[in-house]
C-alpha atoms as a PDB file:
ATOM      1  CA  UNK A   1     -10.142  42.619  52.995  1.00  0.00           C
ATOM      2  CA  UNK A   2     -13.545  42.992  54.207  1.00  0.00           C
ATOM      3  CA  UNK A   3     -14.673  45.870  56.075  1.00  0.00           C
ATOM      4  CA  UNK A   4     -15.464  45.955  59.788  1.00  0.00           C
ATOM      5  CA  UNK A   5     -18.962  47.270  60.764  1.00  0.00           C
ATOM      6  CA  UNK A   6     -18.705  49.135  64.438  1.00  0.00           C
ATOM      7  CA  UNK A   7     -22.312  49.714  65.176  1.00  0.00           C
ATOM      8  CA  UNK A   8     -25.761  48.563  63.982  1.00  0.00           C
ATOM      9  CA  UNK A   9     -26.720  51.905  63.144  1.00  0.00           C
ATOM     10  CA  UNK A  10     -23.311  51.626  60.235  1.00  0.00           C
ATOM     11  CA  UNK A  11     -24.511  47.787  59.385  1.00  0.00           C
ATOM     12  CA  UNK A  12     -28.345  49.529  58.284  1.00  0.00           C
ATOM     13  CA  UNK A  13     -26.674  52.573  56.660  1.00  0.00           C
ATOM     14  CA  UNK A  14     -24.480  50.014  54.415  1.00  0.00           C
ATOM     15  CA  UNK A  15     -27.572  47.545  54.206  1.00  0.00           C
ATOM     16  CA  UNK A  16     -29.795  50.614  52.487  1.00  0.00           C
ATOM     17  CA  UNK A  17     -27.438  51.950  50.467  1.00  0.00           C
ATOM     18  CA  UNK A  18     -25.575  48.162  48.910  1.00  0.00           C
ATOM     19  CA  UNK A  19     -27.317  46.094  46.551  1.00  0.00           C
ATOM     20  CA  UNK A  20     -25.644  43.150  47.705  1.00  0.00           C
ATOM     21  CA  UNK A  21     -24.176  42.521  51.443  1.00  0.00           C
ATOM     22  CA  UNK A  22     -21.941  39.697  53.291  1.00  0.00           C
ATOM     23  CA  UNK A  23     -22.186  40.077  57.017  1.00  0.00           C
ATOM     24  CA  UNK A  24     -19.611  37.871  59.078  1.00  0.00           C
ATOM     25  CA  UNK A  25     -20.832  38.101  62.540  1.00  0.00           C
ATOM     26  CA  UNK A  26     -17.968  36.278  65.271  1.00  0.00           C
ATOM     27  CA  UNK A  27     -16.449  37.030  68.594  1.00  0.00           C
ATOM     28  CA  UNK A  28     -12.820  37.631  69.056  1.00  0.00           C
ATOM     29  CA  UNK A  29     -12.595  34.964  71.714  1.00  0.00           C
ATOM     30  CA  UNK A  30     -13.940  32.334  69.783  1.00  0.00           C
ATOM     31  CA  UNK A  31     -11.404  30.146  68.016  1.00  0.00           C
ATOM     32  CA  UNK A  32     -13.592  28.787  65.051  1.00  0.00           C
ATOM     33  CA  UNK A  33     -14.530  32.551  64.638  1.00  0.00           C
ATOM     34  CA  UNK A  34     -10.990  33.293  64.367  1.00  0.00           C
ATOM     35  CA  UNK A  35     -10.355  30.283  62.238  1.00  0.00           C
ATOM     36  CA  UNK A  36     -12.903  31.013  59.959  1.00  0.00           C
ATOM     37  CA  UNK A  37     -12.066  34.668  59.556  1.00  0.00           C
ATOM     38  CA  UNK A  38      -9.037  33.957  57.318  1.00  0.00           C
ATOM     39  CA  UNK A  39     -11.444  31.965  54.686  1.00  0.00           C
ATOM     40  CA  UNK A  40     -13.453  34.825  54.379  1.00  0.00           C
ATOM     41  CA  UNK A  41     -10.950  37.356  54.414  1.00  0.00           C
ATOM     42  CA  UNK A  42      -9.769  35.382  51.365  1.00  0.00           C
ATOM     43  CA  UNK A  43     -13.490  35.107  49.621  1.00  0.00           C
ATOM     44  CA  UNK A  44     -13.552  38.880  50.454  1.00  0.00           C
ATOM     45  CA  UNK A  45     -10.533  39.780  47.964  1.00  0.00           C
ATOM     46  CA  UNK A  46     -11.842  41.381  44.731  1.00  0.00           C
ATOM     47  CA  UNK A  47     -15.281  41.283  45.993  1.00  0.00           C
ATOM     48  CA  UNK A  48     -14.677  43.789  48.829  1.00  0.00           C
ATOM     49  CA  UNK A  49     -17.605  46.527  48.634  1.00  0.00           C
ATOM     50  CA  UNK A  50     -19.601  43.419  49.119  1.00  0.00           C
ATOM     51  CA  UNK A  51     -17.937  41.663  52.369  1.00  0.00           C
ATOM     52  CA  UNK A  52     -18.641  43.005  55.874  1.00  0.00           C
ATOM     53  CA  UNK A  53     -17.946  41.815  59.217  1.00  0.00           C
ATOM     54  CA  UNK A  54     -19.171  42.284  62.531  1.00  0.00           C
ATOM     55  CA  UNK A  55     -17.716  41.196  66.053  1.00  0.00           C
ATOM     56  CA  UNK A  56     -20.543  40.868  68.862  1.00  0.00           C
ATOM     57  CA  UNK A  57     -18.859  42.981  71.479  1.00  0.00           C
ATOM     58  CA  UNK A  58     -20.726  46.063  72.188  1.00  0.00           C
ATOM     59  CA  UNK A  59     -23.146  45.010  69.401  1.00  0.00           C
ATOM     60  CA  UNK A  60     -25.352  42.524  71.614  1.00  0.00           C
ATOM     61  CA  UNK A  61     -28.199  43.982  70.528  1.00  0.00           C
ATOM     62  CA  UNK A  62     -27.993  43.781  66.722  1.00  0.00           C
ATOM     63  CA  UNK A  63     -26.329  39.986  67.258  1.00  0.00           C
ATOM     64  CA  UNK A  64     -30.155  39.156  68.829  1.00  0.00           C
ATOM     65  CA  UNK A  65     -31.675  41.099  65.763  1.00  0.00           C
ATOM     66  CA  UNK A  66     -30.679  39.221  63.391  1.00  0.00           C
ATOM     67  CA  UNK A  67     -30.854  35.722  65.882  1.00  0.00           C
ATOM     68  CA  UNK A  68     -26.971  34.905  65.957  1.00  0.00           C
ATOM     69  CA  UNK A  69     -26.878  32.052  68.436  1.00  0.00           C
ATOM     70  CA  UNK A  70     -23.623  30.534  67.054  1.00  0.00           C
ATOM     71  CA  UNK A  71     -20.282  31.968  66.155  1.00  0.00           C
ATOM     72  CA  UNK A  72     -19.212  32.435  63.374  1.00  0.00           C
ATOM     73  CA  UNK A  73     -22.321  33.147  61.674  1.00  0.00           C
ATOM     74  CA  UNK A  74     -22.525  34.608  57.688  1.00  0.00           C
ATOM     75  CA  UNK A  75     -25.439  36.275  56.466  1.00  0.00           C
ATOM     76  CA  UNK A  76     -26.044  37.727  52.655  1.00  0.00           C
ATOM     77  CA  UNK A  77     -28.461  40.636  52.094  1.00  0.00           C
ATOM     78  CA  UNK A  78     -30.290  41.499  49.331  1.00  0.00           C
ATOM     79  CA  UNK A  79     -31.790  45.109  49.208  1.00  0.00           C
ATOM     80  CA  UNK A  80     -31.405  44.934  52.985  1.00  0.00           C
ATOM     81  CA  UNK A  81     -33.310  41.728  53.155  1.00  0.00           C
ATOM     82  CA  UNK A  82     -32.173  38.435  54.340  1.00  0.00           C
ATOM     83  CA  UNK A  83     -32.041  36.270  51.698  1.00  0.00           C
ATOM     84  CA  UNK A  84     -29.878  33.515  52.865  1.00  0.00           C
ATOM     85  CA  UNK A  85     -27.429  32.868  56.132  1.00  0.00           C
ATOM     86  CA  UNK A  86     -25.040  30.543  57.203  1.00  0.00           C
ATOM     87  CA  UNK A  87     -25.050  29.665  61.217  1.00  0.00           C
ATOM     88  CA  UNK A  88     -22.113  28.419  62.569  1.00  0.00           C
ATOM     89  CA  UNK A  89     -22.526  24.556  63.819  1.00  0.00           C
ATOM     90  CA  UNK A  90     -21.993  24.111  67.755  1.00  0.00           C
ATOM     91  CA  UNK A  91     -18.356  23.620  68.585  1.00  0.00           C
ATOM     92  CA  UNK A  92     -17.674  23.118  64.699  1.00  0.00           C
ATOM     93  CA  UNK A  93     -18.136  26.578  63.257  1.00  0.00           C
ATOM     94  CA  UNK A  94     -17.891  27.075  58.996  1.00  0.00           C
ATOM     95  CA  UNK A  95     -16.021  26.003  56.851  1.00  0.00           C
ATOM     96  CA  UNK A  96     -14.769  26.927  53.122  1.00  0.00           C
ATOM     97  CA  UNK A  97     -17.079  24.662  51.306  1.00  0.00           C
ATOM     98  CA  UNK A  98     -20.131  26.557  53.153  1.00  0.00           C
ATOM     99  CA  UNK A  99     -19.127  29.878  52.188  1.00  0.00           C
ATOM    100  CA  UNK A 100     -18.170  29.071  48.621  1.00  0.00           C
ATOM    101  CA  UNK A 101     -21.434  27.365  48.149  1.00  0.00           C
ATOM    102  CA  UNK A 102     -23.402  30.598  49.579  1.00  0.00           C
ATOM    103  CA  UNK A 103     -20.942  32.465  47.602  1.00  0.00           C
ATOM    104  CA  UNK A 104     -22.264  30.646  44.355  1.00  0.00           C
ATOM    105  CA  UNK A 105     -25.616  30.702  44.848  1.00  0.00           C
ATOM    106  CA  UNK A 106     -25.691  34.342  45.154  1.00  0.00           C
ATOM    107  CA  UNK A 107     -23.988  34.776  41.792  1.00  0.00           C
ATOM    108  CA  UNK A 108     -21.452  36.828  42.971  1.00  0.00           C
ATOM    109  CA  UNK A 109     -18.240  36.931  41.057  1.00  0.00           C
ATOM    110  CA  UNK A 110     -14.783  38.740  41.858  1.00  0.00           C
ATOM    111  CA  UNK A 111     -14.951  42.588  40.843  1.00  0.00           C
END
């Protein structure tokens, strides 16, 4: 299961000290947020130190940051860079194939 980030303050704390970082951000009202949740929790299994997630209430401010315009967004971290994101599509969301793909290109494998 992937672990839930409560403030931005804990996202750059785990973005300095993790080599390599998946950042769901959603909302908890949104249904492809929701929808999508369960295919990452999946991806996250075995690969947990690497799989965060974020919901936007009460974290506004780092949900402008990082330009989420579109739930659900993914975005993976390299040394605390951005390196490569997935935005949600407008009244669509993400799907499986996405995150596999982003998944793959980051050479991540399950621990």
């Amino acid at each position: 299961m992937s672990q839930i980030v409560q403030s931005g303050g804990e996202l750059q704390g785990i973005l300095k000290s993790e080599d390599m970082v998946f950042v769901l951000f959603y909302a908890s009202w949104c249904p492809f947020s929701l929808r999508f949740l369960q295919v990452y929790e999946k991806h996250s299994r075995g690969r947990e130190k690497n799989f965060f997630r974020m919901v936007i209430d009460g974290n506004e401010d780092v949900f402008e940051n990082y330009e989420i315009e579109v739930y659900p967004s993914v975005i993976f971290f390299k040394k605390g860079e951005v390196v490569r994101r997935l935005d949600g599509k407008h009244l669509a969301g993400l799907d499986e194939k996405q995150l596999v793909g982003l998944i793959d290109w980051c050479g991540l494998k399950r621990a």
